[in-house]
C-alpha atoms as a PDB file:
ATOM      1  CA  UNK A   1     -21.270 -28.804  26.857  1.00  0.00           C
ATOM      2  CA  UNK A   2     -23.556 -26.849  24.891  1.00  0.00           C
ATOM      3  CA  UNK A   3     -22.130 -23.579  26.442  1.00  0.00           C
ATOM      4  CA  UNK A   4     -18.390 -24.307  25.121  1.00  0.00           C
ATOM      5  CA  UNK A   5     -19.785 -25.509  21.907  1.00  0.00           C
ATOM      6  CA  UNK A   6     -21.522 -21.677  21.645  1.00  0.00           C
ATOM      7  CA  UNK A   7     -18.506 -20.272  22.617  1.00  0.00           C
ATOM      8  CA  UNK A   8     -16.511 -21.704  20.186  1.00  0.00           C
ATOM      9  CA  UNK A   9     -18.504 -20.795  17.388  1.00  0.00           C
ATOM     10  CA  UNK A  10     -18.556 -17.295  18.440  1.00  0.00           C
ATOM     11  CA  UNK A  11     -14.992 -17.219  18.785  1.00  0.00           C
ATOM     12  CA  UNK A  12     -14.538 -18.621  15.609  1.00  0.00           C
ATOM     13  CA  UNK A  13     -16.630 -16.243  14.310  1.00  0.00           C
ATOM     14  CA  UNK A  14     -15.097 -13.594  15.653  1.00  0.00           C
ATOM     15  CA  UNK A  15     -11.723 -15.119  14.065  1.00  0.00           C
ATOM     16  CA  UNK A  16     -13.037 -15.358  10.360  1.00  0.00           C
ATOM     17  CA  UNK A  17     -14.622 -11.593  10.468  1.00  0.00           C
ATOM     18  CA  UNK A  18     -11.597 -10.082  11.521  1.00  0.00           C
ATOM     19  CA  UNK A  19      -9.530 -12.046   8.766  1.00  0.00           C
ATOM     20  CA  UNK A  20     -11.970 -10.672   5.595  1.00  0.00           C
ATOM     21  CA  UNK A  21     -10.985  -7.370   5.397  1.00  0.00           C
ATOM     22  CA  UNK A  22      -8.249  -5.865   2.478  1.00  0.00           C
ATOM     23  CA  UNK A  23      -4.474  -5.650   2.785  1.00  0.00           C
ATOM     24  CA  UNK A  24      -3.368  -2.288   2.404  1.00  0.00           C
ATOM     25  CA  UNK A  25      -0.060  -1.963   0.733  1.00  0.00           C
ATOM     26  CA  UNK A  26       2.554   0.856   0.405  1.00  0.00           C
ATOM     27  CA  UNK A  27       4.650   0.230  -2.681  1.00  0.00           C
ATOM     28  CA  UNK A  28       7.926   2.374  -2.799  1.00  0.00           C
ATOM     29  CA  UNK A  29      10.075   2.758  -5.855  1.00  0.00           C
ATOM     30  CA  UNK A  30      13.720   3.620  -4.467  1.00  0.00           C
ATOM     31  CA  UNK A  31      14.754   4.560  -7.949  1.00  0.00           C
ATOM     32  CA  UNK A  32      12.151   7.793  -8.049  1.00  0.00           C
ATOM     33  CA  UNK A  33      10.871   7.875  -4.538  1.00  0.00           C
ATOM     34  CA  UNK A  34       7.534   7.860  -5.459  1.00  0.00           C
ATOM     35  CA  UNK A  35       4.811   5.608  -3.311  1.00  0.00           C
ATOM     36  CA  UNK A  36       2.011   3.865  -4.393  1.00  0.00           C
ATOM     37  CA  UNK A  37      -1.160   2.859  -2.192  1.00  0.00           C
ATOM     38  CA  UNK A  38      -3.207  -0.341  -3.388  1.00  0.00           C
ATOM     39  CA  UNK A  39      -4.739  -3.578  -1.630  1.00  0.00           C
ATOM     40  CA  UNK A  40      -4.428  -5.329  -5.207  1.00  0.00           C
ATOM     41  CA  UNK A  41      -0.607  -6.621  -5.123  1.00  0.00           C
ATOM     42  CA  UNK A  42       0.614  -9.557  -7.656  1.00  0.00           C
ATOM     43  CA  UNK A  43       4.111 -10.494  -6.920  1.00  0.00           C
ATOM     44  CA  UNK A  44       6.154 -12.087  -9.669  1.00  0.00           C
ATOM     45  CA  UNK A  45       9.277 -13.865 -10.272  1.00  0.00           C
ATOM     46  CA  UNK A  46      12.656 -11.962  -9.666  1.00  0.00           C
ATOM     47  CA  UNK A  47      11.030  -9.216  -7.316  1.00  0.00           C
ATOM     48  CA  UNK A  48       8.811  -7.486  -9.523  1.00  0.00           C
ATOM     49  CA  UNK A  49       5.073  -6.572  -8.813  1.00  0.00           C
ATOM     50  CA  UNK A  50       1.966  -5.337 -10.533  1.00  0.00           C
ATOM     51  CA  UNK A  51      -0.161  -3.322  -8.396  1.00  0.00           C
ATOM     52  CA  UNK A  52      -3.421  -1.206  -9.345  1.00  0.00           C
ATOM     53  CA  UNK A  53      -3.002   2.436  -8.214  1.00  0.00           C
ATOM     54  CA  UNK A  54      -5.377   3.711  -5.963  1.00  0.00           C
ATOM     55  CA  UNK A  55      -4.781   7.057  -6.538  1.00  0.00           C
ATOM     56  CA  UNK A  56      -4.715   6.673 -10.638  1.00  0.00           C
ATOM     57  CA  UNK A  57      -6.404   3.943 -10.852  1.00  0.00           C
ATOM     58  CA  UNK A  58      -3.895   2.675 -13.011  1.00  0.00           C
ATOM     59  CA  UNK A  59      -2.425  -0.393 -13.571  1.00  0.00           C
ATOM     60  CA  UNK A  60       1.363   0.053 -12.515  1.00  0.00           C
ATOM     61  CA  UNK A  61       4.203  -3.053 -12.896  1.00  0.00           C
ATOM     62  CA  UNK A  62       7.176  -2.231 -10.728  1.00  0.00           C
ATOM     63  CA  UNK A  63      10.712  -4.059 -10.307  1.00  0.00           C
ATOM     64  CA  UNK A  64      12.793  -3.749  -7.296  1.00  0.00           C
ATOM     65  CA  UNK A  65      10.409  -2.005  -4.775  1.00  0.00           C
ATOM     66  CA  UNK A  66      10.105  -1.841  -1.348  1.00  0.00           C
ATOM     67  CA  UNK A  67       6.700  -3.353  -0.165  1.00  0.00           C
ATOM     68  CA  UNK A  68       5.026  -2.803   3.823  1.00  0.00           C
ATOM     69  CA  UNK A  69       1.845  -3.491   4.866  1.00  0.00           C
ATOM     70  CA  UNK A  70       0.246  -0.488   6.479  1.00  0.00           C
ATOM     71  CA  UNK A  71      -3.225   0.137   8.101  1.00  0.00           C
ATOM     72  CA  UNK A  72      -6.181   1.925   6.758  1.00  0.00           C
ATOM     73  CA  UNK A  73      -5.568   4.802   8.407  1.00  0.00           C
ATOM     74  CA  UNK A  74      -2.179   5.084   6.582  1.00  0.00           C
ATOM     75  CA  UNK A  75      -3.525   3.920   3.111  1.00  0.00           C
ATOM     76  CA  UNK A  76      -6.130   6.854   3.453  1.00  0.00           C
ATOM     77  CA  UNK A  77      -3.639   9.269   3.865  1.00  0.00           C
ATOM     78  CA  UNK A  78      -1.357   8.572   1.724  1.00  0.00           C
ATOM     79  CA  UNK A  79      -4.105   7.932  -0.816  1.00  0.00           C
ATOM     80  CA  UNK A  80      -5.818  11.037  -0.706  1.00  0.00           C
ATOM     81  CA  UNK A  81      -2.716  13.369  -0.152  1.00  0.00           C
ATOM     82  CA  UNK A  82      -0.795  15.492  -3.141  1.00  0.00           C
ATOM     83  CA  UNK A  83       2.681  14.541  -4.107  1.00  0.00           C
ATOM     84  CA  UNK A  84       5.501  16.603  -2.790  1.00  0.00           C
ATOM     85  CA  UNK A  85       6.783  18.952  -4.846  1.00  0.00           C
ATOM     86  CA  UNK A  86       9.991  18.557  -6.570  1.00  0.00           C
ATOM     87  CA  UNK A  87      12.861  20.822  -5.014  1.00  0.00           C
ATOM     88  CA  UNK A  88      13.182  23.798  -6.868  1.00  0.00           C
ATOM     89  CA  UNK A  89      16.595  23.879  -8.305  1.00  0.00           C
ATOM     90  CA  UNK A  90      19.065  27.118  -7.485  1.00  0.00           C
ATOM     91  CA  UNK A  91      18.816  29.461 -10.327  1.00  0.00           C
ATOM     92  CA  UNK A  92      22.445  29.362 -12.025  1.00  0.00           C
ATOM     93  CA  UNK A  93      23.651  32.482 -14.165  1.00  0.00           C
ATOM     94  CA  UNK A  94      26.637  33.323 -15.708  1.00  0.00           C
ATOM     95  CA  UNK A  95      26.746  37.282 -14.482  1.00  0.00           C
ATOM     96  CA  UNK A  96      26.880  37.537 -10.523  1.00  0.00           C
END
């Protein structure tokens, strides 16, 4: 008895520690393309969200985004990497 009563509190021990950690979020605005890492997400009525910016640390309110929950592993990256460059645009002249 007292073994499965030990058990069980390790187990749900176990359970709660594993549950504690953040959320990581990727926020994606189709409109620009442009992502956004946080684990601070506030969803609202009629789709929009406010989300702090872990790469600005800015406080950023979105509408119509795209929202996945991603690993640490993937919010590091994607936190700590440079935006893409815009595509250069072909050169246009009038002489040829």
């Amino acid at each position: 008895m007292r073994t499965n009563l030990i058990a069980a509190t390790a187990c749900a021990a176990l359970m709660w520690a594993g549950g504690c950690g953040p959320t990581y979020y990727k926020v994606t605005d189709p409109t620009t393309g442009k992502a956004y890492y946080t684990t601070d997400l506030k969803k609202h009525e009629h789709g929009s969200v406010t989300l702090q910016d872990s790469k600005s640390g800015s406080e950023v309110s979105l509408q119509n985004v795209e929202v996945k929950k991603i690993n640490k592993e993937e919010y590091d990256v994607g936190r700590y990497s440079q935006p893409a460059a815009p595509a250069k645009a072909p050169e246009t002249t009038p002489f040829k």
